[in-house]
Protein backbone atom coordinates (compact mmCIF):
# COMPACT_ATOMS: atom_id res chain seq x y z
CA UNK A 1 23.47 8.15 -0.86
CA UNK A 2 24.76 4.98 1.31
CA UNK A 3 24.91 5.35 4.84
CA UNK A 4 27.27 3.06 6.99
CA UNK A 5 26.45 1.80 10.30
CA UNK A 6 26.60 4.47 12.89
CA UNK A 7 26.06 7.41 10.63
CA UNK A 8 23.97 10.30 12.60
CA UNK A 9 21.00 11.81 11.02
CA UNK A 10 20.03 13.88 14.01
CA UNK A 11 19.02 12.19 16.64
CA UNK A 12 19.03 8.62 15.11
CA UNK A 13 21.82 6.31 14.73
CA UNK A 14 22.03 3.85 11.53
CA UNK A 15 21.75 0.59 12.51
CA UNK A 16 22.04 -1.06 8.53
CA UNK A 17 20.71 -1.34 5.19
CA UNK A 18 16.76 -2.62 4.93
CA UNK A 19 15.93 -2.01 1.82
CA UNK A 20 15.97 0.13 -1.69
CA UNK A 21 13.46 1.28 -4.06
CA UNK A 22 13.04 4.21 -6.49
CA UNK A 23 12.32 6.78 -3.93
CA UNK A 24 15.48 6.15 -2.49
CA UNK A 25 17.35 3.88 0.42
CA UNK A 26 15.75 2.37 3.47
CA UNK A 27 17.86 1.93 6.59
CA UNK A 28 16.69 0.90 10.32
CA UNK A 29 18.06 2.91 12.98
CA UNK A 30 17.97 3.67 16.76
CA UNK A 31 16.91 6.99 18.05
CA UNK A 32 18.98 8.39 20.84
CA UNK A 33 16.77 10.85 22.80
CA UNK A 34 13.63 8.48 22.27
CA UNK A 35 15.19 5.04 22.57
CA UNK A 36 13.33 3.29 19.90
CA UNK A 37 14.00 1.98 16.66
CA UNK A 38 13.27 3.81 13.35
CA UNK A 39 12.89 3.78 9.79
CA UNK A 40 15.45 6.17 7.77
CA UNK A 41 14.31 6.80 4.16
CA UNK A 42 16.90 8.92 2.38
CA UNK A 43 15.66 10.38 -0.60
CA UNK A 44 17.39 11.10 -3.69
CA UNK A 45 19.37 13.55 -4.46
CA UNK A 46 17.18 15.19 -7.25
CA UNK A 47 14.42 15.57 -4.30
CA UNK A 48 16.94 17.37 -2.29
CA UNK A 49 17.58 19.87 -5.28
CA UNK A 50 14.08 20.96 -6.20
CA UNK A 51 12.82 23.63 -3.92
CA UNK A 52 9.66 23.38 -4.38
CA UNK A 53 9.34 19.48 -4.50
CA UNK A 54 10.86 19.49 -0.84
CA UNK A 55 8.34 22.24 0.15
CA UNK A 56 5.52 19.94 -0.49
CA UNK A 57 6.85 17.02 0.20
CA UNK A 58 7.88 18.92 4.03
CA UNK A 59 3.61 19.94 4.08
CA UNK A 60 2.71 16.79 3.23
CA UNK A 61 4.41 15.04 5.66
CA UNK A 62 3.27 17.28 8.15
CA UNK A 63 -0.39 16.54 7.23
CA UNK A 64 1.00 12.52 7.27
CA UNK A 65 1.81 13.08 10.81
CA UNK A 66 -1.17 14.07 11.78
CA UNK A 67 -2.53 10.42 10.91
CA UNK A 68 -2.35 8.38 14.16
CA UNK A 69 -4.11 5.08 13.08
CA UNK A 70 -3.09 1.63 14.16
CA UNK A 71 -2.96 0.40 10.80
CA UNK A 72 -0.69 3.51 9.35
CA UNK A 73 3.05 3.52 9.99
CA UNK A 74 3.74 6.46 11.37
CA UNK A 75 6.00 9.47 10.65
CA UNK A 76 8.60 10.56 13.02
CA UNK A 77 9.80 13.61 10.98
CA UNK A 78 12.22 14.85 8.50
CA UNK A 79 16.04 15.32 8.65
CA UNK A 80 19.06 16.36 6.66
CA UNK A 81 22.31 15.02 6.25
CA UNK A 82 25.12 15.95 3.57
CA UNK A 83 21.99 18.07 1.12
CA UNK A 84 19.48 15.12 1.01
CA UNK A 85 16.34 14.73 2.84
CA UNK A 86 15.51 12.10 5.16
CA UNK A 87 12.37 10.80 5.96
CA UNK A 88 12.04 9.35 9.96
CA UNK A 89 9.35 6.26 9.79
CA UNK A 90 8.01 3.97 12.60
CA UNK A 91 9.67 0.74 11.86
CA UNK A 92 7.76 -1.81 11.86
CA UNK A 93 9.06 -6.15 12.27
CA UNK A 94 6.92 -8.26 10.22
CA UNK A 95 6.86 -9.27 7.18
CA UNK A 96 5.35 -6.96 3.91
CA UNK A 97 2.84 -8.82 2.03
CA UNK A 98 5.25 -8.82 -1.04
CA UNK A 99 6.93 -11.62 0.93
CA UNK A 100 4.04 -12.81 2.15
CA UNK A 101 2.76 -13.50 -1.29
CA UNK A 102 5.93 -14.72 -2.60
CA UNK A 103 4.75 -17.98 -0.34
CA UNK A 104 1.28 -18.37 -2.39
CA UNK A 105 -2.29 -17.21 -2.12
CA UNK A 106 -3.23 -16.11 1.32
CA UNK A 107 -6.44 -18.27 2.70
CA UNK A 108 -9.68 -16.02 2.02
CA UNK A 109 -10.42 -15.46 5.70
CA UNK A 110 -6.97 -14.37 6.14
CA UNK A 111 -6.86 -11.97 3.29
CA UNK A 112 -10.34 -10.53 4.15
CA UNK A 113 -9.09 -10.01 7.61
CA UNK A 114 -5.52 -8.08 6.05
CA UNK A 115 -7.65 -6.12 3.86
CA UNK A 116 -10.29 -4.64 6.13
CA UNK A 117 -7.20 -3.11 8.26
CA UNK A 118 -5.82 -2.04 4.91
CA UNK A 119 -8.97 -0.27 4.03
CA UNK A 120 -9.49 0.96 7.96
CA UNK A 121 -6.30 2.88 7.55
CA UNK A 122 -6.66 4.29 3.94
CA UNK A 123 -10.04 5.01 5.50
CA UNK A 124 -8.43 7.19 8.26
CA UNK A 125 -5.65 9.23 5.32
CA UNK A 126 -8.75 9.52 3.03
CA UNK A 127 -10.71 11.18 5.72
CA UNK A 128 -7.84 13.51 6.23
CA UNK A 129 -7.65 14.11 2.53
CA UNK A 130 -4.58 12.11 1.81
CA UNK A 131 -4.46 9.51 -1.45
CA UNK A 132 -1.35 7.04 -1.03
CA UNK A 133 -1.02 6.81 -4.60
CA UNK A 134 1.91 3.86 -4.36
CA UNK A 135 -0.29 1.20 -2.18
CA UNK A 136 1.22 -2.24 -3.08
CA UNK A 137 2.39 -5.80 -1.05
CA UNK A 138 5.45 -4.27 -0.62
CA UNK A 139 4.05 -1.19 1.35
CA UNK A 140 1.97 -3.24 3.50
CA UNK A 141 3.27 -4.97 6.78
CA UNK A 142 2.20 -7.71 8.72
CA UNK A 143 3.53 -8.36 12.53
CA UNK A 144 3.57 -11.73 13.56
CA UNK A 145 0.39 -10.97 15.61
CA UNK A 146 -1.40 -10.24 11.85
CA UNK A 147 -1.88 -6.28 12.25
CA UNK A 148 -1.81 -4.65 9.07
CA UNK A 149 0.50 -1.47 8.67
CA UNK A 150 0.58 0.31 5.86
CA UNK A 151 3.79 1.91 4.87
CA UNK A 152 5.09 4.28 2.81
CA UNK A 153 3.16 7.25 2.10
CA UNK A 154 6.37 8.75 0.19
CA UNK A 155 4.36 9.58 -2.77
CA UNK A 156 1.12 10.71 -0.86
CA UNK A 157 -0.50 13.50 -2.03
CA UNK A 158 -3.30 16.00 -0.52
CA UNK A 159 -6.29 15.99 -2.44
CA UNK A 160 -9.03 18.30 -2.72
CA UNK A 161 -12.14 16.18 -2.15
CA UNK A 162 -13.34 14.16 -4.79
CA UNK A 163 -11.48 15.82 -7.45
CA UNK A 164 -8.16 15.04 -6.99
CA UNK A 165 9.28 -2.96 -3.91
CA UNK A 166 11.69 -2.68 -6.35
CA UNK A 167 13.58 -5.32 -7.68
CA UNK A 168 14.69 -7.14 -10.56
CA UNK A 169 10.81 -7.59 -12.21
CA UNK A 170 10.13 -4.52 -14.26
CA UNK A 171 6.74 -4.45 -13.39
CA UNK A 172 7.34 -3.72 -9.42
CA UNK A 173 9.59 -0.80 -10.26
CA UNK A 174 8.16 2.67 -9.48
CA UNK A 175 7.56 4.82 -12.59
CA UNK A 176 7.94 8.24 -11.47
CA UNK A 177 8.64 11.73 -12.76
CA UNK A 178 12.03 14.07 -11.38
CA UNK A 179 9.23 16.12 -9.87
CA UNK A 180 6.94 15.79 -6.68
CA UNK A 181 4.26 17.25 -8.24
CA UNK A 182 1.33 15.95 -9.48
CA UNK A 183 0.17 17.82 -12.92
CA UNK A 184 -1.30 16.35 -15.50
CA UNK A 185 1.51 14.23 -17.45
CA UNK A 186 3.58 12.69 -14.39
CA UNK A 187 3.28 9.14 -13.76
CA UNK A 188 4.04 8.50 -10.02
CA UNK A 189 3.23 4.97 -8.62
CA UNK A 190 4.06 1.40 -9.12
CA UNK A 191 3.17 -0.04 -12.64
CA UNK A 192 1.71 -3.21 -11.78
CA UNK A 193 -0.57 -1.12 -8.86
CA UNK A 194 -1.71 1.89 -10.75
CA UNK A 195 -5.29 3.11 -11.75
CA UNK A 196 -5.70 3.66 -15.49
CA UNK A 197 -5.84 7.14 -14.47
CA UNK A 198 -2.89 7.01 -12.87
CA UNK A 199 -0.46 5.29 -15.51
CA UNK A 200 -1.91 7.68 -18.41
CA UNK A 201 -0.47 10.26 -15.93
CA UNK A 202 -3.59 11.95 -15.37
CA UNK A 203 -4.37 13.64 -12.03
CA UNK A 204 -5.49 11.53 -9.41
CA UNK A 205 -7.99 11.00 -6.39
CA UNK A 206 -8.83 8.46 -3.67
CA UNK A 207 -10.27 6.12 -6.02
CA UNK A 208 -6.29 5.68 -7.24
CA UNK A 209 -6.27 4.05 -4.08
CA UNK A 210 -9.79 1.62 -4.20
CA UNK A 211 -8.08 0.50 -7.77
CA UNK A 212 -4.99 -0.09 -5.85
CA UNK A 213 -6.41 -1.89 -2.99
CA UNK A 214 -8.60 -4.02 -5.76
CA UNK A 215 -5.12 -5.22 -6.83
CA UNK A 216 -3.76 -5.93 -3.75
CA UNK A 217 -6.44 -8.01 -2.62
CA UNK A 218 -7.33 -9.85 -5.85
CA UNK A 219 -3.45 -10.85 -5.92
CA UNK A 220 -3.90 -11.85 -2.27
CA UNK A 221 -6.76 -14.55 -3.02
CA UNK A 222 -5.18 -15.59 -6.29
CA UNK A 223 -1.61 -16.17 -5.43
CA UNK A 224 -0.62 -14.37 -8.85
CA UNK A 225 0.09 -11.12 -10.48
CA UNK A 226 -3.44 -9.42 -11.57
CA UNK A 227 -1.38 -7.50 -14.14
CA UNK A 228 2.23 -8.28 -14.95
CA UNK A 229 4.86 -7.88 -18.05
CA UNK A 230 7.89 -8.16 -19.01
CA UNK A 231 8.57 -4.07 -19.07
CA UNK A 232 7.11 -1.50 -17.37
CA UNK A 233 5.74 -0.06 -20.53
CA UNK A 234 4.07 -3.98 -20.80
CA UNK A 235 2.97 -3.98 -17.47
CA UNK A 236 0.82 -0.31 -17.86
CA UNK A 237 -0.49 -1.51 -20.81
CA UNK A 238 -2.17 -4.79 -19.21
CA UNK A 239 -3.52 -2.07 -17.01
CA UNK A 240 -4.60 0.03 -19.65
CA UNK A 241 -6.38 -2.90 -21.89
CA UNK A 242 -6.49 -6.46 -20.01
CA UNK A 243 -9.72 -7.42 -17.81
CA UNK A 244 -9.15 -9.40 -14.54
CA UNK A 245 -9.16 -12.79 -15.43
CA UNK A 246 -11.83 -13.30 -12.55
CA UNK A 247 -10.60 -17.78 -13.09
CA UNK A 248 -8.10 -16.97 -11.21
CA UNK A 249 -10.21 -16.27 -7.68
CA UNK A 250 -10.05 -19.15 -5.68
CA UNK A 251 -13.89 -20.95 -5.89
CA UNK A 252 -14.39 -19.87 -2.03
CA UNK A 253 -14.30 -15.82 -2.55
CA UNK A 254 -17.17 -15.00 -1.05
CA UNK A 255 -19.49 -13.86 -3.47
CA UNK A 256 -19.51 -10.38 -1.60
CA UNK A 257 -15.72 -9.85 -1.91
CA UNK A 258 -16.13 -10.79 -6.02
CA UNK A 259 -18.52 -7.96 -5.98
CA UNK A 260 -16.21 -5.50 -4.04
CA UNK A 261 -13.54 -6.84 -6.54
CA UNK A 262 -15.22 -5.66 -9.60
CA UNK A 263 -16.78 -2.14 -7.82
CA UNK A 264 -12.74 -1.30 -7.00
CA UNK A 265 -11.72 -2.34 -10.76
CA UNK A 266 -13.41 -0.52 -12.76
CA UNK A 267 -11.76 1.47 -15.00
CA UNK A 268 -13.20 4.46 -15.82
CA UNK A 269 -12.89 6.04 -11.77
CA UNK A 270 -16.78 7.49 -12.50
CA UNK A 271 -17.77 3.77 -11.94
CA UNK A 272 -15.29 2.46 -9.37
CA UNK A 273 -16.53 2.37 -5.81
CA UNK A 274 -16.57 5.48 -4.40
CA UNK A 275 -15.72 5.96 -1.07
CA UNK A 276 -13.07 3.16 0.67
CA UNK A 277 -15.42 2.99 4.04
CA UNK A 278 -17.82 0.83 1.62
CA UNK A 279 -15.00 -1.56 1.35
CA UNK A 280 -15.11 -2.31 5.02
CA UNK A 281 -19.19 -2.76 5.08
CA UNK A 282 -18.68 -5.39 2.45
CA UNK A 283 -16.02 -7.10 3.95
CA UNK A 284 -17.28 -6.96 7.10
CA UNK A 285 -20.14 -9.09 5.68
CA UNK A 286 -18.02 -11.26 3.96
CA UNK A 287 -16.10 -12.25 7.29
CA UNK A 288 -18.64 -12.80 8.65
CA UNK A 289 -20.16 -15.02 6.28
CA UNK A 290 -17.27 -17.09 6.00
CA UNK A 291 -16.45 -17.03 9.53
CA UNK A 292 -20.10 -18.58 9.87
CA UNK A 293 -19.57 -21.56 7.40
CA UNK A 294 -16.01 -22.03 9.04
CA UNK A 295 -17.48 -22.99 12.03
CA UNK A 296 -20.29 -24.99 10.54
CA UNK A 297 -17.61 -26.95 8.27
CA UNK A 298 -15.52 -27.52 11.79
CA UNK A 299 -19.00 -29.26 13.29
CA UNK A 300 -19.36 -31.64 10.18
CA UNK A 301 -21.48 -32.11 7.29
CA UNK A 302 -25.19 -32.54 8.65
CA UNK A 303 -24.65 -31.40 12.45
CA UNK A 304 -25.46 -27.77 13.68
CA UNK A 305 -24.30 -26.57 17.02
CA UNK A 306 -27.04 -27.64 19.12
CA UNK A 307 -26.45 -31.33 17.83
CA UNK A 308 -22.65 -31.79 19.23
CA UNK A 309 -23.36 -33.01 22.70
């Protein structure tokens, strides 16, 4: 449903459209009582209309609240307007990374340094037992003083331990069932961002998320699509069949990161890396690492630190 500017949902006024996608429209808005800005999702109709989709998709979000992480937009609440269900967002000004990338390949200091806050706040919902399961450029944020929020947690779901931006390109448009729920058989995700697991419509776990994040972050350093087609049903089957063409890493990945790389793409999830907070060790060292040999590369070839006088 389309809201105009100054429609009320509750206590927050609709400023104007931001966005759309398949889980419904994005609008910014003001909250009266609070006096801050806000982000309205309104989801469609269909949610609305299934009882029991809305009663997990009201727990979840409760359990989504809970999550108060510097690099997790947070949840405000949920409203209703006219039958449909609202979601109430922190907004956050920045760019996403979708339009980040739409500029070219992020330097590799820069994109280690987005990706350790990705993984420090899918860290945090992991530890809470919440898997994203839609973690893309699209849902990620950067201010212009480079934090790293990650948006969106529309399609999270709460997992029991281990065992459990759309547009014009097919391959970017969320694949979902009518339903919330998660049995075996509903796809629910983006194509181009989804574990094997995940587009064979299987049920997932947090390692849905370490594929994910392996996407995100190879397409940060490369500049380019890992997996992309012309249809959806193209695009899940590059995920399905097609190995990472690893030529398309820029020649100054650390070697570190190219291991994490292949550890979060694996496709049978028995083999992927396990746990997200390993992510952060490795990257950690990788910064590091490259940190070190930017400095040495700012002092000149043959000169150390002690020579400059």
């Amino acid at each position: 449903m389309a809201l105009s500017p100054g429609t009320r949902i509750g206590p927050y006024e609709i400023i104007g459209a931001v966005g759309a996608g398949g889980m419904g429209e994005v609008y910014r808005a003001h909250d009266t009582k609070l006096n801050r800005d806000a982000a309205i999702k309104v989801l469609p109709a269909a949610f609305a209309q299934d009882e029991g989709g809305v009663a997990r998709l009201r727990r979840e979000a409760q359990v989504l609240a809970s999550l108060n992480h510097p690099h997790i937009a947070s949840i405000y609440g949920l409203e209703e307007t006219n039958g449909a269900l609202a979601l109430a967002l922190e907004f956050v000004e920045g760019d996403d990374l979708a339009r980040r990338l739409a500029r070219g390949a992020i330097p590799v200091e820069e994109a280690i340094a987005y990706a350790k806050q990705v993984v420090e706040g899918l860290e945090a919902a992991h530890e809470k037992g919440i898997v994203h399961r839609d973690l893309k450029p699209a849902n990620i944020k950067v201010t212009k003083d480079g934090v790293v929020k990650v948006l969106d947690f529309g399609l999270a779901k709460v997992y029991d331990g281990d065992a459990g931006e759309a547009g014009s390109d097919p391959s970017l448009s969320p694949t979902m069932s009518r339903h919330v729920g998660t049995q075996a058989g509903v796809i629910l995700g983006t194509a181009a961002y989804m574990s094997p697991e995940q587009a064979r419509g299987k049920p997932v776990d947090k390692r849905a998320d370490i594929w994910a994040f392996g996407v995100v972050l190879f397409e940060m350093l490369a500049g380019r699509r890992l997996f992309a087609g012309e249809t959806v049903s193209d695009t899940l089957a590059a995920v399905l069949t097609r190995e990472p063409d690893w030529t398309m890493l820029p020649s100054s990945t650390p070697p570190g990161v190219r291991r994490l790389l292949t550890r979060c793409l694996e496709r049978d999830s028995r083999k992927r890396l396990r746990d997200i907070g390993d992510a952060r060790l490795e990257l950690d060292d990788a910064r590091d690492t490259t940190g070190a040999r930017g400095r040495m590369d700012a002092l000149g070839p043959g000169r150390s630190r002690h020579d400059r006088g």
